[in-house]
PDB file of N, CA and C in Angstrom:
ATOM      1  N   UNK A   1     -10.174  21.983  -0.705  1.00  0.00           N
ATOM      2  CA  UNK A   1     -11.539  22.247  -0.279  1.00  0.00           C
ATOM      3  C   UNK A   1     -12.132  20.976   0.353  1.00  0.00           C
ATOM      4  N   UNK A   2     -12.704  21.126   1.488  1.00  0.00           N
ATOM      5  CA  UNK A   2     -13.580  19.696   1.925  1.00  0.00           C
ATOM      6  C   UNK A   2     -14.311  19.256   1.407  1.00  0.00           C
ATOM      7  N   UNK A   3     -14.540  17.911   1.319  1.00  0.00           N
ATOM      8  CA  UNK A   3     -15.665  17.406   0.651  1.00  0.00           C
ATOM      9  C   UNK A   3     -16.737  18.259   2.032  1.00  0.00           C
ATOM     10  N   UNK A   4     -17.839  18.049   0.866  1.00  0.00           N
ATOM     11  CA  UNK A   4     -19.067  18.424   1.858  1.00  0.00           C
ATOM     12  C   UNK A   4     -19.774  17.257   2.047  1.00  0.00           C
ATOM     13  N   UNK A   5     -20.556  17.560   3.387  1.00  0.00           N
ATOM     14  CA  UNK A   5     -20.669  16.088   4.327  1.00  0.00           C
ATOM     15  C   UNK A   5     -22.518  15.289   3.522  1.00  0.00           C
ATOM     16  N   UNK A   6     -22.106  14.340   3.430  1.00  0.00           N
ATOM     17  CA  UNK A   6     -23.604  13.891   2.582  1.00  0.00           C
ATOM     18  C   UNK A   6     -24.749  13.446   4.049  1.00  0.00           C
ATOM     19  N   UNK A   7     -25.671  13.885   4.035  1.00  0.00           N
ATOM     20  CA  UNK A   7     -26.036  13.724   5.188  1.00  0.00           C
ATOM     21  C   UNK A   7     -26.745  12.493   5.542  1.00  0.00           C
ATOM     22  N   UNK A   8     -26.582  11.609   6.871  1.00  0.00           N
ATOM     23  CA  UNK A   8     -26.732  10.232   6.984  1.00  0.00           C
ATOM     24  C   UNK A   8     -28.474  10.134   6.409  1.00  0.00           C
ATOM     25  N   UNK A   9     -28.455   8.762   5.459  1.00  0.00           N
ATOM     26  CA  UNK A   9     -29.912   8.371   5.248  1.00  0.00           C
ATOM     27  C   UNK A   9     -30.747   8.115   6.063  1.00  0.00           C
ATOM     28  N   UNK A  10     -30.470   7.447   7.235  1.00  0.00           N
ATOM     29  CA  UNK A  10     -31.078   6.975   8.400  1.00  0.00           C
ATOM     30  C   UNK A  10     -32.121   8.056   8.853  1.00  0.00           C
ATOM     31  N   UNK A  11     -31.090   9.363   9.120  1.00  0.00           N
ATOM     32  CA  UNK A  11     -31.712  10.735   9.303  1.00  0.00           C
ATOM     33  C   UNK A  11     -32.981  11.529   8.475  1.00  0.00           C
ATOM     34  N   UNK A  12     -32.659  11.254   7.270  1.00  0.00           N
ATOM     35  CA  UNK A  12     -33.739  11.770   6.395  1.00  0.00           C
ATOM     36  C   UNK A  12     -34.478  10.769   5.956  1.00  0.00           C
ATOM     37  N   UNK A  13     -34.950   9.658   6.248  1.00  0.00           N
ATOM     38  CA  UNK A  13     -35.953   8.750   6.345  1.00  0.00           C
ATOM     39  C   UNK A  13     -37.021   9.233   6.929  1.00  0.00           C
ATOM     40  N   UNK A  14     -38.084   9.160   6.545  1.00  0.00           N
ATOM     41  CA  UNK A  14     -39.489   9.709   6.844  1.00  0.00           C
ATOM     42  C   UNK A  14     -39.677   8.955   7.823  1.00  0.00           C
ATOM     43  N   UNK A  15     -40.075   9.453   9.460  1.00  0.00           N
ATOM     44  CA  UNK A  15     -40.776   8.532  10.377  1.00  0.00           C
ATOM     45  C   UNK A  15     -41.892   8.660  10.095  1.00  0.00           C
ATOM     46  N   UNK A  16     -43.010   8.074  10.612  1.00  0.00           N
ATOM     47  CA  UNK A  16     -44.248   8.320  11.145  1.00  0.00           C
ATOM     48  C   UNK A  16     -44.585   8.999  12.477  1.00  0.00           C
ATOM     49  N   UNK A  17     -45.040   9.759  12.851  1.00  0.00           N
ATOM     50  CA  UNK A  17     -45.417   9.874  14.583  1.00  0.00           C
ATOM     51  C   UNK A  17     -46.101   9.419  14.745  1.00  0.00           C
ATOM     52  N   UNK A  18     -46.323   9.161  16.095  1.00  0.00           N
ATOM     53  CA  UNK A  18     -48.158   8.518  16.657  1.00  0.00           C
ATOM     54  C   UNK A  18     -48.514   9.037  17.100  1.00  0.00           C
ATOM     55  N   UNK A  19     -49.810   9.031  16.948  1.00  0.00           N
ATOM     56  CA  UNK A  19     -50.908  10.180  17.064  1.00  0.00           C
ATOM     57  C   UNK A  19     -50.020  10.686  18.590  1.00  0.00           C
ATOM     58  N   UNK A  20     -50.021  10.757  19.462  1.00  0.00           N
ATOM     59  CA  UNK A  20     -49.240  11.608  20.621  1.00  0.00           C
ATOM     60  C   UNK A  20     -48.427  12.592  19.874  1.00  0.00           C
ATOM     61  N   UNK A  21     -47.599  12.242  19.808  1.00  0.00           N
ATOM     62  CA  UNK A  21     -46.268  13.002  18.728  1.00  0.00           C
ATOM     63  C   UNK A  21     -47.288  14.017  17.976  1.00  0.00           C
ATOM     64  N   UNK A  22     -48.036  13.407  17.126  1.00  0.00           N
ATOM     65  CA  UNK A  22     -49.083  13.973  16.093  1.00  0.00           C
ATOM     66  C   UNK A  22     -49.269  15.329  16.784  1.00  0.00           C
ATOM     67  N   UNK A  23     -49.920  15.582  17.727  1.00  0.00           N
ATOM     68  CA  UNK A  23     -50.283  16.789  18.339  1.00  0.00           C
ATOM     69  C   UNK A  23     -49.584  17.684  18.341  1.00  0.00           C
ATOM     70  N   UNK A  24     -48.100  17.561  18.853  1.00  0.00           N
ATOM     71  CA  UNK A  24     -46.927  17.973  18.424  1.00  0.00           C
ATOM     72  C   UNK A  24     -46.403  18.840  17.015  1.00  0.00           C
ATOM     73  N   UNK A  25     -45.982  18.006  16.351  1.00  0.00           N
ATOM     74  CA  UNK A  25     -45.912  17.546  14.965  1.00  0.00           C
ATOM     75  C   UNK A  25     -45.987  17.805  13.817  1.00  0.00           C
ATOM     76  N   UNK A  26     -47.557  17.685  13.660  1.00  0.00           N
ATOM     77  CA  UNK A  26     -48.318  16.736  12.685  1.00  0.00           C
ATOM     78  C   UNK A  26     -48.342  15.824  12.103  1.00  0.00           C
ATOM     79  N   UNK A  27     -49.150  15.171  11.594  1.00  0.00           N
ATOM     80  CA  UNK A  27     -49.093  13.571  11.281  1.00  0.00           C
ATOM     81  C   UNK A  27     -48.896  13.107  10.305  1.00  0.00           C
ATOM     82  N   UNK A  28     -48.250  14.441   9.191  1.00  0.00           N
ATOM     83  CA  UNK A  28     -47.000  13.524   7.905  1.00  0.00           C
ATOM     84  C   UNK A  28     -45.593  13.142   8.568  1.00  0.00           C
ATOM     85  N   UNK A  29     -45.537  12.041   7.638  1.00  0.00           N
ATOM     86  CA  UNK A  29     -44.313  11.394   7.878  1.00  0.00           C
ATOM     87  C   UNK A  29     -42.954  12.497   7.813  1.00  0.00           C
ATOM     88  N   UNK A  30     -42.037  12.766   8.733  1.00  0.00           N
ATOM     89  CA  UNK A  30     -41.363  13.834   8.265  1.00  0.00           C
ATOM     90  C   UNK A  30     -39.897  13.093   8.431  1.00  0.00           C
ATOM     91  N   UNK A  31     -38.695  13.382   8.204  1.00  0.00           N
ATOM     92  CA  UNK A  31     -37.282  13.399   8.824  1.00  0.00           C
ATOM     93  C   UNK A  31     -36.936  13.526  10.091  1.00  0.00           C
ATOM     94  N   UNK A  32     -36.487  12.651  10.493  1.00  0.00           N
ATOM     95  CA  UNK A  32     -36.060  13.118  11.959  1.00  0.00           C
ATOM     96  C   UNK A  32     -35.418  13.948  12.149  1.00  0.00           C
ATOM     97  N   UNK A  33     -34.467  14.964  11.025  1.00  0.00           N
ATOM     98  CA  UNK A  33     -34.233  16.051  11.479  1.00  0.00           C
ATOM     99  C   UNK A  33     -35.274  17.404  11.476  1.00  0.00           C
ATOM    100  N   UNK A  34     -36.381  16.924  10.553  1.00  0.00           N
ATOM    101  CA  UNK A  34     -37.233  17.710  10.899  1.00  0.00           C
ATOM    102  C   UNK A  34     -38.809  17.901  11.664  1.00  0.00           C
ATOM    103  N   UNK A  35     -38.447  16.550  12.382  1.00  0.00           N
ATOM    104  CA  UNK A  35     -39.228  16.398  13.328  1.00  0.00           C
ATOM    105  C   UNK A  35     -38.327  16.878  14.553  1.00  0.00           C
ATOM    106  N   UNK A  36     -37.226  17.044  14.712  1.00  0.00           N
ATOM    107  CA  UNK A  36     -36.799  17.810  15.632  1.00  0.00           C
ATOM    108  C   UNK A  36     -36.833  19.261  15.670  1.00  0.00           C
ATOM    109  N   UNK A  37     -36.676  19.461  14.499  1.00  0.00           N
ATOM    110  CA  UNK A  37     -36.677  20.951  14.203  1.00  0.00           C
ATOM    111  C   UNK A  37     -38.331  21.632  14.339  1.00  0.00           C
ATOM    112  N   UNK A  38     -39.279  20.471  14.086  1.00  0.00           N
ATOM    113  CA  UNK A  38     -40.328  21.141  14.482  1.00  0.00           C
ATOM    114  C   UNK A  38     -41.023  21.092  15.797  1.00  0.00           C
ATOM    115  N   UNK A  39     -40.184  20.156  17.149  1.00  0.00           N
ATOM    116  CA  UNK A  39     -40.430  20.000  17.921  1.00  0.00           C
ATOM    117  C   UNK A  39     -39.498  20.838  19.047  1.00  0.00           C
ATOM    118  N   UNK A  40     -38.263  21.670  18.403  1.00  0.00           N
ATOM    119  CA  UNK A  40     -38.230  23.017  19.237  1.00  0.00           C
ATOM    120  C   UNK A  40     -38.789  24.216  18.879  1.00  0.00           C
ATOM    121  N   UNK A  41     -39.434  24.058  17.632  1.00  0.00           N
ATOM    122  CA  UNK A  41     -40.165  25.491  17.274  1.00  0.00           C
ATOM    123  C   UNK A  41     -41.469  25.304  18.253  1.00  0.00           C
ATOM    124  N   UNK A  42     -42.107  24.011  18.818  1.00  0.00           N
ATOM    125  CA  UNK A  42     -43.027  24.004  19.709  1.00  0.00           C
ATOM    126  C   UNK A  42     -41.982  24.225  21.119  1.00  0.00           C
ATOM    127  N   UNK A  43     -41.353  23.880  21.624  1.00  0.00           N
ATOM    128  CA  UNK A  43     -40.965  24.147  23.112  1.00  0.00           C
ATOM    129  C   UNK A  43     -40.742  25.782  22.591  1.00  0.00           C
ATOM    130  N   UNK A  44     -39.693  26.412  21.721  1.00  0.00           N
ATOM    131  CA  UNK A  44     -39.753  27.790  22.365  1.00  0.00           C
ATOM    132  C   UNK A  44     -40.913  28.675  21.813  1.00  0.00           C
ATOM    133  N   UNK A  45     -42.304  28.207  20.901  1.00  0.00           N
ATOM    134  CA  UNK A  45     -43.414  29.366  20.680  1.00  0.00           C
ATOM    135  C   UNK A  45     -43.564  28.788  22.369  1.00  0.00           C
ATOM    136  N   UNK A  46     -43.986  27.857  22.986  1.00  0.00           N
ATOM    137  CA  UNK A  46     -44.652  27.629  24.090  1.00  0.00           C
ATOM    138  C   UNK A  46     -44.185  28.265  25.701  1.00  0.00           C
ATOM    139  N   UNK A  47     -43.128  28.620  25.190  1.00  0.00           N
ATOM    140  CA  UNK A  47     -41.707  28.575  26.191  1.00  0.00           C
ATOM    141  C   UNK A  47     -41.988  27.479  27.211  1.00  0.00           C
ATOM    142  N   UNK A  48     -41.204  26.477  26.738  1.00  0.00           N
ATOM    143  CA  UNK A  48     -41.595  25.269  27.343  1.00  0.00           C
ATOM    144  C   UNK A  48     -39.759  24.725  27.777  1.00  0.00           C
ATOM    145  N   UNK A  49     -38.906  25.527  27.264  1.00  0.00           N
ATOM    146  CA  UNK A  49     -37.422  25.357  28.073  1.00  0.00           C
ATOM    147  C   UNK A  49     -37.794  26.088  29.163  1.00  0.00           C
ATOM    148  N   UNK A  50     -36.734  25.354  30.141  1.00  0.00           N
ATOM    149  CA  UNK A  50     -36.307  25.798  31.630  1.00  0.00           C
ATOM    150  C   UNK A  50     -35.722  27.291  31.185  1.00  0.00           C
ATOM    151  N   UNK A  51     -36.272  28.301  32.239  1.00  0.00           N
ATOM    152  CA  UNK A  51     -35.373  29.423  32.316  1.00  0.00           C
ATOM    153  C   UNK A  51     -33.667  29.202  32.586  1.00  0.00           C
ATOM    154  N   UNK A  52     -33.897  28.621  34.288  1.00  0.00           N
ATOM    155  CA  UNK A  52     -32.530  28.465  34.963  1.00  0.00           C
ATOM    156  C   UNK A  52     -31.867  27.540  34.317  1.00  0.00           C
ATOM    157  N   UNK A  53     -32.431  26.096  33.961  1.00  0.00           N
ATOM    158  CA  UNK A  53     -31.259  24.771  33.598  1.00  0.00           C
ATOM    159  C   UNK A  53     -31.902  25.072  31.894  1.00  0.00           C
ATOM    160  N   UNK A  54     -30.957  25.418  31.141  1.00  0.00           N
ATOM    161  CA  UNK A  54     -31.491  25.840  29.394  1.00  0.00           C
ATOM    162  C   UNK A  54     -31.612  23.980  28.902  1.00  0.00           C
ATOM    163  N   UNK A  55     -31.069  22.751  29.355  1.00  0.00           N
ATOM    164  CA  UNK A  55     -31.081  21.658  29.331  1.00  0.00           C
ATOM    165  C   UNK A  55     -32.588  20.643  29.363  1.00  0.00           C
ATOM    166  N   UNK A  56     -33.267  21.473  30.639  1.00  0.00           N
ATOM    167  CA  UNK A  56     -34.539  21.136  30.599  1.00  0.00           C
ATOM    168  C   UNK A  56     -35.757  21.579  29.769  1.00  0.00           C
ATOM    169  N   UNK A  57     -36.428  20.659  29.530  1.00  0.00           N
ATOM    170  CA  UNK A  57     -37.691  21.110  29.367  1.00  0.00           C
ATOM    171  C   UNK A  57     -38.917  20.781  29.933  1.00  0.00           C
ATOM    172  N   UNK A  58     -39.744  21.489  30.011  1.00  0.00           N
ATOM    173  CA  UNK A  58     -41.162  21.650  31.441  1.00  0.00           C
ATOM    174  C   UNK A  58     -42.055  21.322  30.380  1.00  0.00           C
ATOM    175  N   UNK A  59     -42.092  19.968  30.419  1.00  0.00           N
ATOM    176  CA  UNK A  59     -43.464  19.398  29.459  1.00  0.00           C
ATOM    177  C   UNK A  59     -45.399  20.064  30.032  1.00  0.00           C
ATOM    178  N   UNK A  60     -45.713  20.935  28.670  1.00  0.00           N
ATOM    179  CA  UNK A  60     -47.005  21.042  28.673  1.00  0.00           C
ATOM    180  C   UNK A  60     -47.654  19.105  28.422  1.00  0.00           C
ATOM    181  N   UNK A  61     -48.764  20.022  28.455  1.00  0.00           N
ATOM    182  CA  UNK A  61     -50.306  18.349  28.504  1.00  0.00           C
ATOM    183  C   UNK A  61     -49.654  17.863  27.071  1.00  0.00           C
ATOM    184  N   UNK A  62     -49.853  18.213  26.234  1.00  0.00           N
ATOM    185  CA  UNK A  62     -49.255  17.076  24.613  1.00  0.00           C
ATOM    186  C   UNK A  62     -47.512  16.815  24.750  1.00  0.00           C
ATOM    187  N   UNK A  63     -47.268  17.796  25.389  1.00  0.00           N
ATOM    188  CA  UNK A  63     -45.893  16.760  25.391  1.00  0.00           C
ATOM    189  C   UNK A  63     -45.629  16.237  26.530  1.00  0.00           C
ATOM    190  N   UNK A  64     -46.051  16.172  27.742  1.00  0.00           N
ATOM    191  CA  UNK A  64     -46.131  14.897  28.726  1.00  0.00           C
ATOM    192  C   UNK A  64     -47.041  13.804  28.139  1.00  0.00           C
ATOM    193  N   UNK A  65     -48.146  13.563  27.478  1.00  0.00           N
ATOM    194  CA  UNK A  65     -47.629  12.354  27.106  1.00  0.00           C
ATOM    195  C   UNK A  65     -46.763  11.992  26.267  1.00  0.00           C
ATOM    196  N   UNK A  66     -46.444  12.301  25.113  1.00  0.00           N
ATOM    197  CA  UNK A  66     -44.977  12.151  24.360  1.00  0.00           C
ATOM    198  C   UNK A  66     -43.868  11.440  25.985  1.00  0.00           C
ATOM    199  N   UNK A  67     -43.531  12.076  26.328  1.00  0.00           N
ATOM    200  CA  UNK A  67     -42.693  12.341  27.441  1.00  0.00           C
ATOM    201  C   UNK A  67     -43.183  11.065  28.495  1.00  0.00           C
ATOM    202  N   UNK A  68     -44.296  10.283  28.524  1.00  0.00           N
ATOM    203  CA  UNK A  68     -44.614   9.503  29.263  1.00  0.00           C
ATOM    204  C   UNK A  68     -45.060   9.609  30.344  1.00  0.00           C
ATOM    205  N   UNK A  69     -45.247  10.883  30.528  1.00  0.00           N
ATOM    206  CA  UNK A  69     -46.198  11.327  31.706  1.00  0.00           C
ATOM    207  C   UNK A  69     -45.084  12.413  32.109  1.00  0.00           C
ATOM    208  N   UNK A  70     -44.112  12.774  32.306  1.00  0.00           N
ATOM    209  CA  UNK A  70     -42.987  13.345  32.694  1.00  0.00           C
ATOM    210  C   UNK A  70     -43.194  14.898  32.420  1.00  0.00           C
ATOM    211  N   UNK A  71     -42.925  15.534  33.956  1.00  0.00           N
ATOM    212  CA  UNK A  71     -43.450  16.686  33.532  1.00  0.00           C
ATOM    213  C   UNK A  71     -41.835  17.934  33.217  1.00  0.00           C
ATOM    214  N   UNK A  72     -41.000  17.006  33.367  1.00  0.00           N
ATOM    215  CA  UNK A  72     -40.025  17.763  33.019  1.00  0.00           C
ATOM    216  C   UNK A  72     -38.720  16.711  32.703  1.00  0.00           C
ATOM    217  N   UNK A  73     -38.191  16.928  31.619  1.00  0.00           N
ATOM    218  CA  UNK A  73     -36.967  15.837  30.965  1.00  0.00           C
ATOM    219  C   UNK A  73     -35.935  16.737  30.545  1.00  0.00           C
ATOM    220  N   UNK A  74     -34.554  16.590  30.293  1.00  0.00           N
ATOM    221  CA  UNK A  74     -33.678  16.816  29.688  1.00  0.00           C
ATOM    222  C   UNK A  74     -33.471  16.900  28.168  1.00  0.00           C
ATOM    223  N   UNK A  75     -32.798  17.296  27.881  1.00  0.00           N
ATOM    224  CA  UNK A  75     -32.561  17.493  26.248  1.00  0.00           C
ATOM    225  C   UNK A  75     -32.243  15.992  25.162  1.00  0.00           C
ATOM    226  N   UNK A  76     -31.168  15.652  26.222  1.00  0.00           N
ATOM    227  CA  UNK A  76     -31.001  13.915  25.908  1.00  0.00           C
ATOM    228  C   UNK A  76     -32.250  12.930  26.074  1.00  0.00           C
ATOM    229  N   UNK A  77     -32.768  13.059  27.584  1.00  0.00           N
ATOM    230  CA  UNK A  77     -33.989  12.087  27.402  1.00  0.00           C
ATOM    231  C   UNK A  77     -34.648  12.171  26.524  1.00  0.00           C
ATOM    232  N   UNK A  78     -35.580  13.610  26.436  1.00  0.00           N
ATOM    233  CA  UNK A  78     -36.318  13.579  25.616  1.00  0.00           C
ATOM    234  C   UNK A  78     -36.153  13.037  24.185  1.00  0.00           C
ATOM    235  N   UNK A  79     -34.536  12.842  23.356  1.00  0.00           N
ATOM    236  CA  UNK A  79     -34.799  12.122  22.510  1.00  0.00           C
ATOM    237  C   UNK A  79     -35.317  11.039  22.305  1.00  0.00           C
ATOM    238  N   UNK A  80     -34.465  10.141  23.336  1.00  0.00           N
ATOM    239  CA  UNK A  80     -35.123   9.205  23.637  1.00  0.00           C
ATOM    240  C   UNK A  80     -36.671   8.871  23.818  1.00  0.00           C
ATOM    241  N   UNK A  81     -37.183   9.833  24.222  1.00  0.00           N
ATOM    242  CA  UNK A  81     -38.749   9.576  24.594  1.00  0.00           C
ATOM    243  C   UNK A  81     -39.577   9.761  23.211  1.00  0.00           C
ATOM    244  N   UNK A  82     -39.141  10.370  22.602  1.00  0.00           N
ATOM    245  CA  UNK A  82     -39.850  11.116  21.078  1.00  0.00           C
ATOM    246  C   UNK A  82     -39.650  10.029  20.069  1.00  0.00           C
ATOM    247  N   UNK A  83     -38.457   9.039  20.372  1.00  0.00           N
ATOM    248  CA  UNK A  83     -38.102   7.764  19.513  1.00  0.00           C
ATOM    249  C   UNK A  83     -38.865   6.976  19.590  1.00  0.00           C
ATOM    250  N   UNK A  84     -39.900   6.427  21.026  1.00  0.00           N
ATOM    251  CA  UNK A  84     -40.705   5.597  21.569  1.00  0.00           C
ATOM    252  C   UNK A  84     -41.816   6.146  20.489  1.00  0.00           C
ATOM    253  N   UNK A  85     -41.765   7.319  20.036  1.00  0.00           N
ATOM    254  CA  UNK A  85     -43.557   7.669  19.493  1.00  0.00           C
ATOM    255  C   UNK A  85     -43.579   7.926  17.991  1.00  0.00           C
ATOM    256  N   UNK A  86     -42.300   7.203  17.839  1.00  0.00           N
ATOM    257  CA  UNK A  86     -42.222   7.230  15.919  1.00  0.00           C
ATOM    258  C   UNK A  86     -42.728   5.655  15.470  1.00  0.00           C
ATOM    259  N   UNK A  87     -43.404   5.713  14.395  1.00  0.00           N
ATOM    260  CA  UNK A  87     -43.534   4.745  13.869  1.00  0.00           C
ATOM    261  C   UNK A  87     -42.269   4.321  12.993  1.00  0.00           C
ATOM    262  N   UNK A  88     -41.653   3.054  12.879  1.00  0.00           N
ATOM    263  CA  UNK A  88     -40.712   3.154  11.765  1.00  0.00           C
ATOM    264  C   UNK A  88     -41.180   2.301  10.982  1.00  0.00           C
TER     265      UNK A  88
END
């Protein structure tokens, strides 16, 4: 039987967001896996993925700024951009 996988600490460390993110969010400290998880339950209530490229996403007003003004990013960037708005 496999061991089962212990999941990295790094990951379940509480970030902070900043207030940007916040809007998003909300402004308890959560996991970065569940600050992700609550930041595609906002792109698809919003439908805020690309129809044609499923990769993109078409930033509304609270998540262009997150996004840095960017009115449309990738799946990869956007991590990147959402990292800029954590407090650690």
């Amino acid at each position: 039987m496999a061991a089962k996988r212990k999941p990295n600490a790094a990951f379940m460390k509480p970030v902070q967001p900043n207030e940007k993110l916040a809007v998003v969010v909300g402004s308890k400290p959560l996991p970065r896996t569940e600050l992700t998880k609550k930041l595609w339950q906002y792109i698809k209530k919003n439908g805020l993925q690309d129809k044609k490229v499923k990769r993109n996403i078409n930033a509304d007003a609270a998540l262009q700024a997150v996004f840095g003004g960017k009115k449309c990013v990738n799946m990869f960037e956007m991590t990147k951009l959402v990292n800029k708005n954590v407090i650690k």
